[in-house]
Protein backbone atom coordinates (compact mmCIF):
# COMPACT_ATOMS: atom_id res chain seq x y z
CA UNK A 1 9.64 18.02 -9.87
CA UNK A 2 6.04 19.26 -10.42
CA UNK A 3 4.26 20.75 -7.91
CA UNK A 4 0.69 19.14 -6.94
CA UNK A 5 -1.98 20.81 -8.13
CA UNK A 6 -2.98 23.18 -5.26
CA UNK A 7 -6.98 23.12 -6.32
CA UNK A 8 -6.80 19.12 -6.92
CA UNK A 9 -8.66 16.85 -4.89
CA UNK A 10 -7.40 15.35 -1.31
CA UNK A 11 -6.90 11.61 -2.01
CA UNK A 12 -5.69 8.98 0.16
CA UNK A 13 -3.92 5.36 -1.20
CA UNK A 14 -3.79 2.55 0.93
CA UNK A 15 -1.84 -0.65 0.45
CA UNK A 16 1.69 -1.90 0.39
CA UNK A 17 4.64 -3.00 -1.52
CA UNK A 18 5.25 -1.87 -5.51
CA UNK A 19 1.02 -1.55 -6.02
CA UNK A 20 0.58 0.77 -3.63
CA UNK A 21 3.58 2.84 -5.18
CA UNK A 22 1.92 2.82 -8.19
CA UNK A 23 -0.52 4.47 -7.18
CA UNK A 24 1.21 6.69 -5.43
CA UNK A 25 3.22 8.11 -8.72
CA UNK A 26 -0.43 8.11 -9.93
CA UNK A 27 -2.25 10.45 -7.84
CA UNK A 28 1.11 12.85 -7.23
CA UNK A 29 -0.21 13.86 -11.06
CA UNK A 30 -3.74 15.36 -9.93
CA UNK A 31 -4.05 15.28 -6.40
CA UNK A 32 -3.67 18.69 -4.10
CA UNK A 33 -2.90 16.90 -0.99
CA UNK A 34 -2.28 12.97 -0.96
CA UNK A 35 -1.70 10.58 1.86
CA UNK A 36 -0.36 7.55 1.47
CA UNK A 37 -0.80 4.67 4.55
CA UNK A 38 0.85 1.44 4.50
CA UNK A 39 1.19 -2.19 5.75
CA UNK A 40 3.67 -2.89 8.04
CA UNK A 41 3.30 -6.24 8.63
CA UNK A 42 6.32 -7.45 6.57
CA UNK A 43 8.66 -9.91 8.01
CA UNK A 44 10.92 -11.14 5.11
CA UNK A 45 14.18 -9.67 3.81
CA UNK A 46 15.77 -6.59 4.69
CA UNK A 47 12.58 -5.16 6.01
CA UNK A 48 12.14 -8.48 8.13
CA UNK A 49 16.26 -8.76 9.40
CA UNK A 50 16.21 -4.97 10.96
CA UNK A 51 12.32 -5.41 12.26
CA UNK A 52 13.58 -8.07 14.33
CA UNK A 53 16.74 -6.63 15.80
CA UNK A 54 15.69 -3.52 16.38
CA UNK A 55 12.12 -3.95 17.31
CA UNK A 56 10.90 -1.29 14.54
CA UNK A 57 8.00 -1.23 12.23
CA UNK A 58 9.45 -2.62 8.59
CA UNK A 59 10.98 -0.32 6.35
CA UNK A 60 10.85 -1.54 2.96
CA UNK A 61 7.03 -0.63 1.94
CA UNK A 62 7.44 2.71 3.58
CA UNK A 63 10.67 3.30 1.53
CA UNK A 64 8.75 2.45 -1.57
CA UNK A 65 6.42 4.72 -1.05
CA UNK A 66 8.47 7.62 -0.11
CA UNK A 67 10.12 7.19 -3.55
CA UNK A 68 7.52 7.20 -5.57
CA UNK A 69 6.20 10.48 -4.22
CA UNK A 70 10.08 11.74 -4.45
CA UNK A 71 11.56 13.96 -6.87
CA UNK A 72 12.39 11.34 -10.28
CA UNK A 73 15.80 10.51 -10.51
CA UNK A 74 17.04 12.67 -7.48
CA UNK A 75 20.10 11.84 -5.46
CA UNK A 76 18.24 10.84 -2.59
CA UNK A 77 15.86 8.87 -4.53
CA UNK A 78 18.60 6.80 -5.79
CA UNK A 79 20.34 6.90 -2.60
CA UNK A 80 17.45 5.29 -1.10
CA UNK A 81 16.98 2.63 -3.72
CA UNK A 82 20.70 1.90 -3.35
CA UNK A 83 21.04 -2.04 -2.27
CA UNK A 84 24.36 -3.31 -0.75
CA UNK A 85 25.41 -6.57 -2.35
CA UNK A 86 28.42 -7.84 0.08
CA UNK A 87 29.17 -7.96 3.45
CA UNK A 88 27.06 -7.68 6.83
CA UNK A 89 25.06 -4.96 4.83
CA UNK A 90 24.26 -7.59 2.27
CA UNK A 91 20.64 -7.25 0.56
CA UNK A 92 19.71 -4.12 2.66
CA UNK A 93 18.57 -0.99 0.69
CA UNK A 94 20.16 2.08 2.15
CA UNK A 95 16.70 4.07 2.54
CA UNK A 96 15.82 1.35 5.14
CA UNK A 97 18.76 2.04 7.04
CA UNK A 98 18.12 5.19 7.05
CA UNK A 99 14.72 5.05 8.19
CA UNK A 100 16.31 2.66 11.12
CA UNK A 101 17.85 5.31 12.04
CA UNK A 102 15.49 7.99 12.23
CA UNK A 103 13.16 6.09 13.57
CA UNK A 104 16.00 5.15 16.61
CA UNK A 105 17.20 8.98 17.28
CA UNK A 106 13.45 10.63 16.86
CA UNK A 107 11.57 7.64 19.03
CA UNK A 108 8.68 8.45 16.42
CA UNK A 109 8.20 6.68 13.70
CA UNK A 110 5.38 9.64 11.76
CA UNK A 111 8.06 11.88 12.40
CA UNK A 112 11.03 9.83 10.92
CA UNK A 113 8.82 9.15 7.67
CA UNK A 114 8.30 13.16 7.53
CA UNK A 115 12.04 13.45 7.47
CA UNK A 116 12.83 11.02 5.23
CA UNK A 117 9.97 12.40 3.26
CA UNK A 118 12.23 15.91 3.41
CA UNK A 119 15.00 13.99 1.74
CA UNK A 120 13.85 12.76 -1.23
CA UNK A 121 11.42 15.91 -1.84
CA UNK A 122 8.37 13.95 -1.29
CA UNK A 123 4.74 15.41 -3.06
CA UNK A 124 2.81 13.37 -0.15
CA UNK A 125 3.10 12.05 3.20
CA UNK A 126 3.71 8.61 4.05
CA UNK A 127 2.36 7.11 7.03
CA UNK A 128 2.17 3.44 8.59
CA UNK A 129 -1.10 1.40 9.16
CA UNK A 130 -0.47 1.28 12.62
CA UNK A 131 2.59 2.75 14.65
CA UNK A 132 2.81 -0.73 16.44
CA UNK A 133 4.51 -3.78 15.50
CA UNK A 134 2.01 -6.53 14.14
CA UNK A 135 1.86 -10.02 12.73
CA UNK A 136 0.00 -11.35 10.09
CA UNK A 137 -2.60 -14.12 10.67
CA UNK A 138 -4.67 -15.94 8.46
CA UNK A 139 -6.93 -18.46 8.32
CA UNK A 140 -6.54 -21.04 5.40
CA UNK A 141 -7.86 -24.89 4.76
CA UNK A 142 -4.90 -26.09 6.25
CA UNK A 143 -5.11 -24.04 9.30
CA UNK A 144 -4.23 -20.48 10.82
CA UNK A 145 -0.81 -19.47 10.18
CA UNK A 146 1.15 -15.92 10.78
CA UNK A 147 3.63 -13.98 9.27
CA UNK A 148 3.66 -12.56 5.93
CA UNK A 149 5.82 -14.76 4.29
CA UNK A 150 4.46 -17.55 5.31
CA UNK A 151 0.98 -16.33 4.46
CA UNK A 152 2.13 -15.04 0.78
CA UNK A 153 2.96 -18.91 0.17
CA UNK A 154 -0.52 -20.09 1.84
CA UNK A 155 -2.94 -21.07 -0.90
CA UNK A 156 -6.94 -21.28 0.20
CA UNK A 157 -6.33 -17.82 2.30
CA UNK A 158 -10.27 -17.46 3.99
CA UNK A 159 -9.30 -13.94 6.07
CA UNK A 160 -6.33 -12.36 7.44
CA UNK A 161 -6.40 -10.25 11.05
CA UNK A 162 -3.68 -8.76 12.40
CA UNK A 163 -1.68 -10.12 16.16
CA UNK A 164 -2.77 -7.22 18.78
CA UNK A 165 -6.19 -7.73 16.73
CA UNK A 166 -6.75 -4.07 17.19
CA UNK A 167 -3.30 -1.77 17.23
CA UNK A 168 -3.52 2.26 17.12
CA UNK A 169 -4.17 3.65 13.29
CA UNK A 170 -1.90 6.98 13.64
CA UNK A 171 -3.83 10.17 13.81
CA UNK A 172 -2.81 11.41 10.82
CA UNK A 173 -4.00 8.66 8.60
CA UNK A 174 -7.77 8.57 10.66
CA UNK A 175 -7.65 12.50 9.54
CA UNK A 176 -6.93 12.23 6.18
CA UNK A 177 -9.71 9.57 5.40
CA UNK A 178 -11.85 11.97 7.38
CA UNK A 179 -11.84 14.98 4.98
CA UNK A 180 -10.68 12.53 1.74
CA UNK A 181 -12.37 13.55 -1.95
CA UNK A 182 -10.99 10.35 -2.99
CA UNK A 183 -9.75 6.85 -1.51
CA UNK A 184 -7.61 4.21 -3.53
CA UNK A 185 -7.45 1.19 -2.40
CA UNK A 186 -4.56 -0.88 -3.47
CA UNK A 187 -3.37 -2.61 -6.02
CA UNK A 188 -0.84 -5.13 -4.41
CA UNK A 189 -1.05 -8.39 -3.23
CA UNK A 190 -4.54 -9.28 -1.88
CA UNK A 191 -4.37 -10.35 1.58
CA UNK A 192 -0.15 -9.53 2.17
CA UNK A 193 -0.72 -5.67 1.48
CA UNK A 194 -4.10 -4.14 0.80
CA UNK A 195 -6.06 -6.52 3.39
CA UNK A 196 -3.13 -6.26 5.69
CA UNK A 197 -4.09 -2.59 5.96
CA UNK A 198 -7.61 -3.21 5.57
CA UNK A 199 -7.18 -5.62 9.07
CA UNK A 200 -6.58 -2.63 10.94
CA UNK A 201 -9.89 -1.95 12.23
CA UNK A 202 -9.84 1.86 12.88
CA UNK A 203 -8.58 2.11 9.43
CA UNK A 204 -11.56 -0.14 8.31
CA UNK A 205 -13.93 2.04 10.27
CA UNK A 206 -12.38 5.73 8.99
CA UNK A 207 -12.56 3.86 4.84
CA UNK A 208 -16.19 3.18 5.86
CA UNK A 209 -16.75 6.82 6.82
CA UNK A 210 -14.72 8.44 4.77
CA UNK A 211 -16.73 10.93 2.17
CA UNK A 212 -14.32 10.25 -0.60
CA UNK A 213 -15.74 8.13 -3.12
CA UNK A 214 -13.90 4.61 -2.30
CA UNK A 215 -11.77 3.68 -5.83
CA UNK A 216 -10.67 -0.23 -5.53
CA UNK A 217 -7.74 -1.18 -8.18
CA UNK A 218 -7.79 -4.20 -8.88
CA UNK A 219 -4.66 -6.33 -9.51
CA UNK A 220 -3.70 -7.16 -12.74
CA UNK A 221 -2.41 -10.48 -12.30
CA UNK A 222 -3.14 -12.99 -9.98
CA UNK A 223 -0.12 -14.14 -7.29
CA UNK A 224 0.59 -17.81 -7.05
CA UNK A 225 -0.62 -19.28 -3.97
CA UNK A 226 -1.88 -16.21 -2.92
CA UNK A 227 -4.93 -15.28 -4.94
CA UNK A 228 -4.34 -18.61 -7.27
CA UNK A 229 -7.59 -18.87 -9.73
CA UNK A 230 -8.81 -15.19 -8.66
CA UNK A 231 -11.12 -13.15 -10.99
CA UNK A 232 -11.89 -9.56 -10.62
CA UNK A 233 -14.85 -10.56 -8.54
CA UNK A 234 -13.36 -12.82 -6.49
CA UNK A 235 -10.80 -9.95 -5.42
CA UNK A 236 -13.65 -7.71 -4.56
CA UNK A 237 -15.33 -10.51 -2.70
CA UNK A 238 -12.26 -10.72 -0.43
CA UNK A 239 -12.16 -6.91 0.19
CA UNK A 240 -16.07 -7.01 1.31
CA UNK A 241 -15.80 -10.09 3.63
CA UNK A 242 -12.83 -7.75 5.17
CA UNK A 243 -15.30 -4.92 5.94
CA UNK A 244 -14.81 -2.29 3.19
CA UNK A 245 -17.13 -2.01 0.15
CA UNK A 246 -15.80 0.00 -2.89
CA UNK A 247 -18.06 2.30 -4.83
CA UNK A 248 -16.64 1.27 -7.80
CA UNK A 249 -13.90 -1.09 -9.33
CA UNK A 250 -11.16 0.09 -11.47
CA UNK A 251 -9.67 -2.93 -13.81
CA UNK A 252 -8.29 -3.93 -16.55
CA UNK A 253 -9.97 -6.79 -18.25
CA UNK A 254 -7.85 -7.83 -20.94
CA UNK A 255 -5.46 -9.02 -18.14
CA UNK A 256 -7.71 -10.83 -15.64
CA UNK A 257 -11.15 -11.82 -16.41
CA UNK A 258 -14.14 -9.72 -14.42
CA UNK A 259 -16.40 -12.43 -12.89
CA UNK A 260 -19.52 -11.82 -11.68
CA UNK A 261 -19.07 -8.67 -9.91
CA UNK A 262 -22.07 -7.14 -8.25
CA UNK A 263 -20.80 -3.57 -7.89
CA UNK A 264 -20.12 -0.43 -10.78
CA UNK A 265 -16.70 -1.32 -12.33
CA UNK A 266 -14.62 0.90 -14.93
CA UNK A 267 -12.61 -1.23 -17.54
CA UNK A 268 -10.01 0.23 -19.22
CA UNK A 269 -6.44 -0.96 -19.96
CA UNK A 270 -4.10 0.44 -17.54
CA UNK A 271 -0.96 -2.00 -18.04
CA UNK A 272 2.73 -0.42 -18.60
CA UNK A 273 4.41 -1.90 -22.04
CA UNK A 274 4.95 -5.81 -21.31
CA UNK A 275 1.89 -5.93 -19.24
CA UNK A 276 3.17 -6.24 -15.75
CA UNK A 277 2.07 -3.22 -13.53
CA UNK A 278 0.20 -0.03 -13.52
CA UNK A 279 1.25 2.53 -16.20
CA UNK A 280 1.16 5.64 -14.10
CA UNK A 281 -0.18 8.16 -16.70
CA UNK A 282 -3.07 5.63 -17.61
CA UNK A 283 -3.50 4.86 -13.17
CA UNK A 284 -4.38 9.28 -13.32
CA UNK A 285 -6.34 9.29 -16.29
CA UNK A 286 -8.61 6.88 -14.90
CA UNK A 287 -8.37 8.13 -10.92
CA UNK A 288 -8.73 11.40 -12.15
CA UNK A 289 -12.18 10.63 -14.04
CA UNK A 290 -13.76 8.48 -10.70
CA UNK A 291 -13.51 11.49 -8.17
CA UNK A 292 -16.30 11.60 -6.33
């Protein structure tokens, strides 16, 4: 794999799930040092069956992430991605087993991600949103609900918080913003991933004082209930009534229309071939170009 450039900028991605990976595979391309913090508030699936027997922040995300900083097409990478399809191991990916597992024998979660980060040859370092457990809230017109699942298929979503309201940011994460060139927020799903980081409220604080210029991607698509109806605008909308304001938007227009936003936006196209997702050489280009 290619080294990071050693005189490129220090950049930190926040976010969740496959958007947040994407930007990830992005930044690995000009970044010197790159952080990448992530929601933990998942409760369905794999991620969901092993947070609830063993107590431990979700895996999946995390995994993700870790692979997209990995060495392409390593053992490990693949050995991570690796999903049983029988038995009691049914519909769990190997990597989160054997993050389960660090995170059991180590007791620390930051250090079981550096580990696991070891494996697969990672260009970054991964860390959680918070090192405790927490459960998605959110207030919609039919009422406050929690859990993530529950929340993705919520329509009308007003604000999300977290349940503790305010859990411990790790260290690390509060450093990196504090000496980022550059901070990406998302893409992902609005209110499941990038405002389920966002709800952490040191993180919130250390984006808000952070002297990297703040980068917002904005989502390609819009998720059904989720974001239902959302322009460009509206997304950013959501963001601001969380607490962070971006310096500028990064979208893609030809996918989903810009509204009335209020705030410096770059439009380019940035879609793989077939239109769904990031492409990561375009993500660069255009992250590259909006360092602050």
């Amino acid at each position: 794999m290619t080294a990071p450039p050693a005189s490129g900028p220090r950049v930190v991605a926040l976010g969740g799930g496959h958007g947040l990976a994407a930007t990830l595979r992005a930044a690995q391309r000009y970044a010197g040092h790159l952080t990448g913090v992530v929601s933990v508030a998942d409760d369905g699936g794999s991620s969901g069956r092993l947070r609830e027997v063993f107590d431990i922040l979700p895996p999946g995300d995390l995994r993700k992430c870790l692979v997209a900083l990995g060495e392409p097409g390593s053992l490990w990478a693949r050995v991570f991605e690796h999903r049983f399809r029988a038995g009691e191991l049914a519909g769990h990916a190997l990597g989160n087993l054997i993050l389960a597992g660090l995170a059991a024998v180590t007791g620390d979660p930051i250090r079981a991600l550096d580990e696991a980060g070891r494996l697969v040859h990672a260009s970054g370092q991964v860390l959680p949103a918070t090192t405790t457990p927490v459960v998605l809230k959110a207030a919609t017109g039919q009422g406050e609900i929690e859990g993530q699942v529950r929340v993705m298929r919520s329509p009308r979503i007003k604000r999300v918080s977290l349940v503790p309201s305010d859990p411990d940011p790790p260290q690390p994460a509060l450093a990196a913003l504090a000496r980022a060139e550059q901070v990406v927020i998302g893409p992902g799903s609005l209110y499941t991933s990038v405002l389920a980081v966002v709800a952490v409220p040191g993180l919130a604080e250390a984006i808000r004082s952070s002297p990297g210029r703040r980068v917002y991607v904005c989502n390609l698509l819009t998720q059904r209930p989720e974001t239902e109806g959302y322009d460009v605008a509206a997304h950013v909308e959501a963001l601001v009534a969380h607490g962070v304001e971006p310096d500028v938007v990064l979208c893609d227009t030809t996918r989903l229309p810009l509204g009335r936003l209020s705030r410096p936006w770059v439009d380019l196209p940035l879609a793989k071939a077939g239109g769904r997702g990031h492409d990561p050489a375009k993500l660069a280009s255009a992250l590259l170009d909006l360092v602050g």
